[in-house]
C-alpha atoms as a PDB file:
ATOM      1  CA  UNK A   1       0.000   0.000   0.000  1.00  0.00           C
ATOM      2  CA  UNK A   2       1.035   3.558  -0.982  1.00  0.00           C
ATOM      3  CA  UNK A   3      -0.189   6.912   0.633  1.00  0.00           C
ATOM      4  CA  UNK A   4      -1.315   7.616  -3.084  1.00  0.00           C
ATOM      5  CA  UNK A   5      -4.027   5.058  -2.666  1.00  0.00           C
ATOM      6  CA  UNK A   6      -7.536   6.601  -2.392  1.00  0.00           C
ATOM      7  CA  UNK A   7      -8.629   6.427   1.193  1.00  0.00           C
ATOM      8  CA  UNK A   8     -12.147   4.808   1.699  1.00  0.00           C
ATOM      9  CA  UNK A   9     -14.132   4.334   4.519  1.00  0.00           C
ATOM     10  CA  UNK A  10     -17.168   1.983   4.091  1.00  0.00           C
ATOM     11  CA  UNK A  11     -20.277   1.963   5.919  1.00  0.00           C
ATOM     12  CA  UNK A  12     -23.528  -0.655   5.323  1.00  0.00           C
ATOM     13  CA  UNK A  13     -25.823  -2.266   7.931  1.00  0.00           C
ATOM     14  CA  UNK A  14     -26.025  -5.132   5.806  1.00  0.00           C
ATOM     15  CA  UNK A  15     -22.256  -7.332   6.844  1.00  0.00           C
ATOM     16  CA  UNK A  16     -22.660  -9.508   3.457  1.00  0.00           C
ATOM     17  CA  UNK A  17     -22.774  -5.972   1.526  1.00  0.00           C
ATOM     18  CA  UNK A  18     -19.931  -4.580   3.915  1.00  0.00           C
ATOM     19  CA  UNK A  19     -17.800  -7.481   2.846  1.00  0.00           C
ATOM     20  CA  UNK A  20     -18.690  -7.565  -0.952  1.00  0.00           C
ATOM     21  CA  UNK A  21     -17.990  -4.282  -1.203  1.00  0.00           C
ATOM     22  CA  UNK A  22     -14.626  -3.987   0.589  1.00  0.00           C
ATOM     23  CA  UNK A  23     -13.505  -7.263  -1.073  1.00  0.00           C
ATOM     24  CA  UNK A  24     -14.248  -5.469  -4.764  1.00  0.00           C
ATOM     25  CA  UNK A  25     -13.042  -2.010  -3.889  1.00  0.00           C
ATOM     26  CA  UNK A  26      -9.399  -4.084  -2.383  1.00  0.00           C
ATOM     27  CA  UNK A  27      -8.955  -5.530  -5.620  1.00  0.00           C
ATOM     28  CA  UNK A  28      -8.022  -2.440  -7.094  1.00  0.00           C
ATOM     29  CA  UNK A  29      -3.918  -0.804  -6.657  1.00  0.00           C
ATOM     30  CA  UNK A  30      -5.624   2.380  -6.207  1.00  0.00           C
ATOM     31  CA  UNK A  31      -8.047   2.447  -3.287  1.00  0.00           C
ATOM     32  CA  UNK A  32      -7.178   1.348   0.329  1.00  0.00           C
ATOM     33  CA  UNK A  33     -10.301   0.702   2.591  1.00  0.00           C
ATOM     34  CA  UNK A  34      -8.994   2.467   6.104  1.00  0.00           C
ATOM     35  CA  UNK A  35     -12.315   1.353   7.488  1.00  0.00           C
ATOM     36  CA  UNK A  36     -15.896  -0.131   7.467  1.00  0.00           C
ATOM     37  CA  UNK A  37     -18.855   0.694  10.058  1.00  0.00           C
ATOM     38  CA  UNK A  38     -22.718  -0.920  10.539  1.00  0.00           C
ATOM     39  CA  UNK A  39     -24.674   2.683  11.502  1.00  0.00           C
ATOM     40  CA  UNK A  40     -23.858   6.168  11.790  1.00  0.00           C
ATOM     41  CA  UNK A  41     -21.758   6.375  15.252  1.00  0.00           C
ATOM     42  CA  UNK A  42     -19.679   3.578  14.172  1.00  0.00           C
ATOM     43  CA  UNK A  43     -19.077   6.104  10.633  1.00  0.00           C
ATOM     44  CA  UNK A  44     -18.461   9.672  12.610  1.00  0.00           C
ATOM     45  CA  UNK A  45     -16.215   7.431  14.891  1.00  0.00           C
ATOM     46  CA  UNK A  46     -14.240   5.980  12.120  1.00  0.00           C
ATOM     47  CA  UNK A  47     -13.806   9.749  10.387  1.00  0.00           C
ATOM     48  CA  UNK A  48     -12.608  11.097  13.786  1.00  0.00           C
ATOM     49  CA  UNK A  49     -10.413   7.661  13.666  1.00  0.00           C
ATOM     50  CA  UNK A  50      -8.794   7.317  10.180  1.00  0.00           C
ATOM     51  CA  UNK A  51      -8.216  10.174   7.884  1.00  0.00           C
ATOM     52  CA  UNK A  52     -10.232   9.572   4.628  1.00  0.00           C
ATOM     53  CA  UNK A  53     -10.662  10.808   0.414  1.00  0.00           C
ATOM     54  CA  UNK A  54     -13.979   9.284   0.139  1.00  0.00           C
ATOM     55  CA  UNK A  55     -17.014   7.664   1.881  1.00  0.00           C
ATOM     56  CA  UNK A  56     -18.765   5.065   0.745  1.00  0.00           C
ATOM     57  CA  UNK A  57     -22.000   4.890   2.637  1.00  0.00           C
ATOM     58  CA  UNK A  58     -25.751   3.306   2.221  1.00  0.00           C
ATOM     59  CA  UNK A  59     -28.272   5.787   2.592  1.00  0.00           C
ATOM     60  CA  UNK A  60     -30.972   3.648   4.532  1.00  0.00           C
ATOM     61  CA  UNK A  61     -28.786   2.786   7.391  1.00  0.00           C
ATOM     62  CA  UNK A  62     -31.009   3.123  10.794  1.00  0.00           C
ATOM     63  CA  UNK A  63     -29.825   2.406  14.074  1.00  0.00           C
ATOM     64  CA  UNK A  64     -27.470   5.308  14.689  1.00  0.00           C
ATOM     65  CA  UNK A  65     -27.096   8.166  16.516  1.00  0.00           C
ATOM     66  CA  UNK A  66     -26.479  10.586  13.513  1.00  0.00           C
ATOM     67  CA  UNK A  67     -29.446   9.381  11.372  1.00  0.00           C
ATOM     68  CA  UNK A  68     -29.093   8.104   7.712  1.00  0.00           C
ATOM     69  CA  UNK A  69     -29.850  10.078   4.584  1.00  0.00           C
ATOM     70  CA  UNK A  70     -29.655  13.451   4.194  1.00  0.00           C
ATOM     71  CA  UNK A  71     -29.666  13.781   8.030  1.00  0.00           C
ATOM     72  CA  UNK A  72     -26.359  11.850   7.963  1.00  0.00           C
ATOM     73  CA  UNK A  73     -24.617  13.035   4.745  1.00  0.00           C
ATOM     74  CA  UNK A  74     -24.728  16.264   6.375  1.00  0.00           C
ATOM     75  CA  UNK A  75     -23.483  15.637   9.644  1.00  0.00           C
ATOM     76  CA  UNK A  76     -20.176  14.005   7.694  1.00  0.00           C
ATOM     77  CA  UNK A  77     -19.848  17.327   5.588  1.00  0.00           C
ATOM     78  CA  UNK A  78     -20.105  19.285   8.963  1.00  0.00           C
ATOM     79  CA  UNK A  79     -17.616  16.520  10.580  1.00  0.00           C
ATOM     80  CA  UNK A  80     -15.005  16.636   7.862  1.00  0.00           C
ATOM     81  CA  UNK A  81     -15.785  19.012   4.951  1.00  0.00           C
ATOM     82  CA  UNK A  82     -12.989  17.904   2.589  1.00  0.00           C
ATOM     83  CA  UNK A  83     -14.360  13.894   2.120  1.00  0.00           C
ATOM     84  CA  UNK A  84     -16.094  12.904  -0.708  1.00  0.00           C
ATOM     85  CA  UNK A  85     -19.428  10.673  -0.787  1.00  0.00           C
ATOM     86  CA  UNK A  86     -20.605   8.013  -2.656  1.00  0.00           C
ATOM     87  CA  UNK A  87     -23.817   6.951  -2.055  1.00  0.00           C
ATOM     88  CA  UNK A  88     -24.690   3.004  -2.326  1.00  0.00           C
ATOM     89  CA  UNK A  89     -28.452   2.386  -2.090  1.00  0.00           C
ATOM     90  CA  UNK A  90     -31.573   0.485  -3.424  1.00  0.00           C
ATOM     91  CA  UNK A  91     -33.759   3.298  -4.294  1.00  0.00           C
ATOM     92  CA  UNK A  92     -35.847   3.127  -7.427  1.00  0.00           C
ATOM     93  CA  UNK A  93     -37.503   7.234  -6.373  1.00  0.00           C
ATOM     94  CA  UNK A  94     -36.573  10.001  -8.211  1.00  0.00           C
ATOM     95  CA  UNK A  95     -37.742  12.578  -5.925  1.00  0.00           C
ATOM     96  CA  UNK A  96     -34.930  11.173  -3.390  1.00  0.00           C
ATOM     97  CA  UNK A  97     -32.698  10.884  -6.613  1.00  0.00           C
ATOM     98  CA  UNK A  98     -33.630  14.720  -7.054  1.00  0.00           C
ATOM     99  CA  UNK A  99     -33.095  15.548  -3.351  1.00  0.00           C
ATOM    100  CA  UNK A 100     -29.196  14.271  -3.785  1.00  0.00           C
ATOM    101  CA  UNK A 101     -28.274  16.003  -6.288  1.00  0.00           C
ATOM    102  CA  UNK A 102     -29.687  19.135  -5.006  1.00  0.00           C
ATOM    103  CA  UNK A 103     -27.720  18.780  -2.111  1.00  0.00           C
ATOM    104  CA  UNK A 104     -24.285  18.040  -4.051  1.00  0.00           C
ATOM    105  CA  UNK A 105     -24.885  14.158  -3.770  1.00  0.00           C
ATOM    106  CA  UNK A 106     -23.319  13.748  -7.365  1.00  0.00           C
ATOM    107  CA  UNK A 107     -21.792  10.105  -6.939  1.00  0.00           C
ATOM    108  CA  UNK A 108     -24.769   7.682  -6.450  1.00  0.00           C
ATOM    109  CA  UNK A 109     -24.103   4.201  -7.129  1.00  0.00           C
ATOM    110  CA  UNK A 110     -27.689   1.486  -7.069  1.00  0.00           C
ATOM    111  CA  UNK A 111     -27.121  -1.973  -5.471  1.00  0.00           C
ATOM    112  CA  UNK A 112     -28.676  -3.216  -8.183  1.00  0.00           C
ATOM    113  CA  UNK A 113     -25.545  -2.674 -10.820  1.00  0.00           C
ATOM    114  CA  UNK A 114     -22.827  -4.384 -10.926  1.00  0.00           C
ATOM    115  CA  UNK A 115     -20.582  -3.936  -8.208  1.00  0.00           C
ATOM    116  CA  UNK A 116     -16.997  -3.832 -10.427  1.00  0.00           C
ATOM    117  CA  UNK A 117     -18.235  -0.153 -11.399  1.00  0.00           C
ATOM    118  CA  UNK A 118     -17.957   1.063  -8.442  1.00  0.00           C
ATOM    119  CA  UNK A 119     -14.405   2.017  -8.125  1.00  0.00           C
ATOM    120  CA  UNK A 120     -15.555   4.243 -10.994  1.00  0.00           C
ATOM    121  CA  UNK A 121     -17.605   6.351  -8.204  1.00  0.00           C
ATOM    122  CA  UNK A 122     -14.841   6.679  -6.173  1.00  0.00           C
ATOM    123  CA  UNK A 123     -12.450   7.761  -8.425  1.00  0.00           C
ATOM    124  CA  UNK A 124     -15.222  10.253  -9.430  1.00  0.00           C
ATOM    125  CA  UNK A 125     -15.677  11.431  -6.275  1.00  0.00           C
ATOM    126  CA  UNK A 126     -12.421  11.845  -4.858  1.00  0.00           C
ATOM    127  CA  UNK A 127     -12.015  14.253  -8.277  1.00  0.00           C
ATOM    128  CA  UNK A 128     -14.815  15.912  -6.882  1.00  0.00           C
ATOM    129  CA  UNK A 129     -16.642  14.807 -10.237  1.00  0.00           C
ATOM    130  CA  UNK A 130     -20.201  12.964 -11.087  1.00  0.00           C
ATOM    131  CA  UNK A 131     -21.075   9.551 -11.468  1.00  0.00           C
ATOM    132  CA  UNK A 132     -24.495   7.996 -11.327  1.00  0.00           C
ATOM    133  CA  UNK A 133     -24.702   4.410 -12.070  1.00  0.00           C
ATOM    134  CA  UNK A 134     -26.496   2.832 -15.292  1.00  0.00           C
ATOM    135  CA  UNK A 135     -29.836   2.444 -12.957  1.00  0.00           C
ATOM    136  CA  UNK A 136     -29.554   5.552 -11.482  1.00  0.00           C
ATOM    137  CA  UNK A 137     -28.994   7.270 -14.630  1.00  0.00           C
ATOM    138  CA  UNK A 138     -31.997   5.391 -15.735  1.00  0.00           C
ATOM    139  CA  UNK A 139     -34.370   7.026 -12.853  1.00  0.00           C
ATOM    140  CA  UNK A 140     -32.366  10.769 -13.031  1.00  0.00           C
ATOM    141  CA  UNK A 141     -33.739  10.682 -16.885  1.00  0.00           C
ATOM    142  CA  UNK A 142     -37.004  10.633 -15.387  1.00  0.00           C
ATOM    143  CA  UNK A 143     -36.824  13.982 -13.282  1.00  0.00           C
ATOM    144  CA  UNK A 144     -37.937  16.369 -16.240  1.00  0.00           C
ATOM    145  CA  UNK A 145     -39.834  19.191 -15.291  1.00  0.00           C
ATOM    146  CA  UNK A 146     -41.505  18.965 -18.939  1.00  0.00           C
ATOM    147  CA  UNK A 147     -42.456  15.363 -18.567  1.00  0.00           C
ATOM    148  CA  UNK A 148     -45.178  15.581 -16.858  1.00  0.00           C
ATOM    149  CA  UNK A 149     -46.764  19.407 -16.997  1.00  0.00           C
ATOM    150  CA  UNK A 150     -44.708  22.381 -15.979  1.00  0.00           C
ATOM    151  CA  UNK A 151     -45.924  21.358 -12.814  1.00  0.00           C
ATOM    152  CA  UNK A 152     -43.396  18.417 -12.157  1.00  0.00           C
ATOM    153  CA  UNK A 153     -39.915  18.873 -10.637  1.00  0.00           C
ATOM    154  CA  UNK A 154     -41.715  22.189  -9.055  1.00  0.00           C
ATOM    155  CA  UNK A 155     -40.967  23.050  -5.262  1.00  0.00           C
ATOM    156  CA  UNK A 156     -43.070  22.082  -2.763  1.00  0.00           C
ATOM    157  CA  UNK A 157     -45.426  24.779  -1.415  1.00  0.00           C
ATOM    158  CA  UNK A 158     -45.659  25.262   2.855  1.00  0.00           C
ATOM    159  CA  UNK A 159     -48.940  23.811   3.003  1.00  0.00           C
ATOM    160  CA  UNK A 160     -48.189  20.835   0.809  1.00  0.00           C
ATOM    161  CA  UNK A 161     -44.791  19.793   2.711  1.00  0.00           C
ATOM    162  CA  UNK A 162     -46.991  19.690   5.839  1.00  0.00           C
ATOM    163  CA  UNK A 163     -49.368  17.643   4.304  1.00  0.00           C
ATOM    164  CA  UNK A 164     -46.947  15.327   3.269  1.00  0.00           C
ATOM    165  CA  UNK A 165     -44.915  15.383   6.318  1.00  0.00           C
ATOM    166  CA  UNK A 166     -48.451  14.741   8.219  1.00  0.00           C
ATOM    167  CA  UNK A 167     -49.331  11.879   5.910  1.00  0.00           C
ATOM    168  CA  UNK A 168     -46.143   9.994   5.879  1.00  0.00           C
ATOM    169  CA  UNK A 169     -46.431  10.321  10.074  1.00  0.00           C
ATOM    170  CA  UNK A 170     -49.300   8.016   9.621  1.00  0.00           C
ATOM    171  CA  UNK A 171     -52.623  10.461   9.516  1.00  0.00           C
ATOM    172  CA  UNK A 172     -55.019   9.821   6.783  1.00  0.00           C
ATOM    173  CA  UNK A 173     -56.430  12.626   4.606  1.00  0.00           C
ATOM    174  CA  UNK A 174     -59.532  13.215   6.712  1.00  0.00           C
ATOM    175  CA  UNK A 175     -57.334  13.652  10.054  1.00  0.00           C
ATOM    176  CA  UNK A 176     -55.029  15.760   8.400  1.00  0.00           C
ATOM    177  CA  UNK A 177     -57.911  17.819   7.500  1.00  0.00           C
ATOM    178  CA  UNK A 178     -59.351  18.325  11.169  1.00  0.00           C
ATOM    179  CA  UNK A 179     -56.077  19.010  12.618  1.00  0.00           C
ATOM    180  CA  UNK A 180     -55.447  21.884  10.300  1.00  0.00           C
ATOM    181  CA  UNK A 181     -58.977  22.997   9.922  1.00  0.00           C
ATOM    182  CA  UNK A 182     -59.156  22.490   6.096  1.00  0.00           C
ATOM    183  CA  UNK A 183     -61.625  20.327   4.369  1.00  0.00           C
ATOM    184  CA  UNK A 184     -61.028  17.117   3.034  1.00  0.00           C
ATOM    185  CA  UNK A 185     -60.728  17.763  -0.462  1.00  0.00           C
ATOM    186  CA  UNK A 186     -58.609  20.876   0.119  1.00  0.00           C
ATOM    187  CA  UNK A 187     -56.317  18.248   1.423  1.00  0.00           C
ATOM    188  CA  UNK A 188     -56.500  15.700  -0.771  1.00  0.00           C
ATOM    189  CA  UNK A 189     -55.356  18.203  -3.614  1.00  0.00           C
ATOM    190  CA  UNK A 190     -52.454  19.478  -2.109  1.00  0.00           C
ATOM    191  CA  UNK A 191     -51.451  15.854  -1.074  1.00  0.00           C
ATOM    192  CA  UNK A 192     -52.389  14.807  -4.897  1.00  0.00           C
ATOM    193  CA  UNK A 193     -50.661  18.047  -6.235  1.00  0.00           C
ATOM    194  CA  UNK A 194     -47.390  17.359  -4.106  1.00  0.00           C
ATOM    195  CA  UNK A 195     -46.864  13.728  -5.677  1.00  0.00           C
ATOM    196  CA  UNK A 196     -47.335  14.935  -8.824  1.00  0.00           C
ATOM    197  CA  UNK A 197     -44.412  17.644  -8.254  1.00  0.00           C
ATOM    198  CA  UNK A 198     -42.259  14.866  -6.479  1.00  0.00           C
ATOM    199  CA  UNK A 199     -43.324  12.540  -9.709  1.00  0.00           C
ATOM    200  CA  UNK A 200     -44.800  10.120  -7.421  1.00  0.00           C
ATOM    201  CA  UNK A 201     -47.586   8.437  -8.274  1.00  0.00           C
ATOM    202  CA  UNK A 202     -48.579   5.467  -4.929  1.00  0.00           C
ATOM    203  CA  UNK A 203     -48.818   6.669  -1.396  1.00  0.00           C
ATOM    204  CA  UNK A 204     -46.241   3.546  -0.600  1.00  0.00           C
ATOM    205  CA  UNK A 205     -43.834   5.407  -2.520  1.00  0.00           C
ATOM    206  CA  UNK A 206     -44.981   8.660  -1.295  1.00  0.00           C
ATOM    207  CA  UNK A 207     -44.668   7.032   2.778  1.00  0.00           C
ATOM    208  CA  UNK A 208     -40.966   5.937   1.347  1.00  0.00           C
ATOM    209  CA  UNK A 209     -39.683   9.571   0.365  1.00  0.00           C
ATOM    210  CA  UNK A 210     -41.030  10.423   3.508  1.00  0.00           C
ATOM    211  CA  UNK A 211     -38.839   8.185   5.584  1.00  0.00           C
ATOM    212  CA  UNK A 212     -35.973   8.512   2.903  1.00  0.00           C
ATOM    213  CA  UNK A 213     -35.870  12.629   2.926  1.00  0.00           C
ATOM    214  CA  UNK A 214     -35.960  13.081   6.299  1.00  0.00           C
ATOM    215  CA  UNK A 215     -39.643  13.879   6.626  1.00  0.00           C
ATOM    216  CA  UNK A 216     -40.194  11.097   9.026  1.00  0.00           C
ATOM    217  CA  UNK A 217     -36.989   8.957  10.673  1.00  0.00           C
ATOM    218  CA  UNK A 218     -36.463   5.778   9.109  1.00  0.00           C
ATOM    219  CA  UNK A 219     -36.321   3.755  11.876  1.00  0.00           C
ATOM    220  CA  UNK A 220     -40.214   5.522  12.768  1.00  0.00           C
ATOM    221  CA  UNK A 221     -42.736   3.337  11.516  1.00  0.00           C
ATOM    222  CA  UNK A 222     -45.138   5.640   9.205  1.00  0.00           C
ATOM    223  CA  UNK A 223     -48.665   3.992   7.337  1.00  0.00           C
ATOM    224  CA  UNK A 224     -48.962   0.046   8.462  1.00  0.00           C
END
């Protein structure tokens, strides 16, 4: 090992993904994994622990005191401003897709491609470049404003984000509507407006970039 290597810290609550990950990124002379952790503690511990280029993290990792998500990509930029991120997840949303890249997420890589490409991401990243993987590419195609009305790929509105936020807690449409003194179908089209801005079109999904934005924590359980 050479200090030119690429320094990567890996973080997954899954071990079998932990290991297939570090066992692909290892193969390569230009990356050396300086560590691996299972939530968010063990990850701000290992930062504090073993300088790092790059992190390699899942974004649906519960359990920890720092969050997941956005919650937890931005505690590492507070924590140590100069590392890179790559994110490794499963999501098939493009809202959440949308929500990365607005934050400067630019290197997201889906479990579902093949895992050789991504040593691709971290090169990328360490560069401070982009690199969305083929299935990722695939759902960031989808997030055009012009697809679907000028309305799509819009911002949220105040009342809608609180009807969202309120839904994805768990309240149906009708409670939603007594708690903030508006009538049912009042609700119901800012809820129905909302997914169509977020180009979501089931309330599962809608529940899931709830949890996965932050609106709700993932380890809170929302509709059953």
């Amino acid at each position: 090992m050479t200090t030119s290597r690429i320094r990567v810290i890996l973080a997954d609550d899954h071990p079998v993904i932990l290991e297939g990950v570090r066992y692909e990124l290892e193969r390569s002379n230009t990356i050396s994994v300086v560590g691996t952790a299972k939530n968010s503690t063990e990850l701000m511990a290992a930062l504090t622990n073993s300088p790092c280029d790059v992190v390699v993290s899942d974004y649906v990792m519960p359990g920890g005191r720092y969050g997941d998500g956005l919650a937890l990509f931005a505690a590492i930029r507070q924590h140590s401003p100069n590392v890179r991120v790559v994110v490794l997840s499963m999501m098939e949303n493009p809202a959440v897709v949308r929500l990365l890249m607005q934050g400067g997420h630019c290197c997201i890589f889906s479990k579902a491609d093949p895992i050789s490409n991504l040593t691709i991401a971290v090169h990328a990243a360490y560069a401070n470049g982009r690199y969305l993987s083929p299935r990722v590419a695939s759902i960031s195609d989808t997030i055009n404003p012009g697809a679907r009305g000028n309305t799509a790929g819009a911002p949220l509105t105040r009342c809608e984000l609180e009807v969202v936020r309120l839904f994805v807690s768990g309240m149906t449409v009708t409670e939603i509507g007594e708690l903030l003194r508006r009538s049912k179908k009042t609700i119901s089209t800012q809820k129905s407006s909302a997914m169509l801005k977020l180009s979501i079109e089931r309330d599962a999904d809608l529940v899931r970039y709830g949890m996965e934005s932050g609106l709700v924590p993932s380890a809170e359980p929302a509709n059953s």
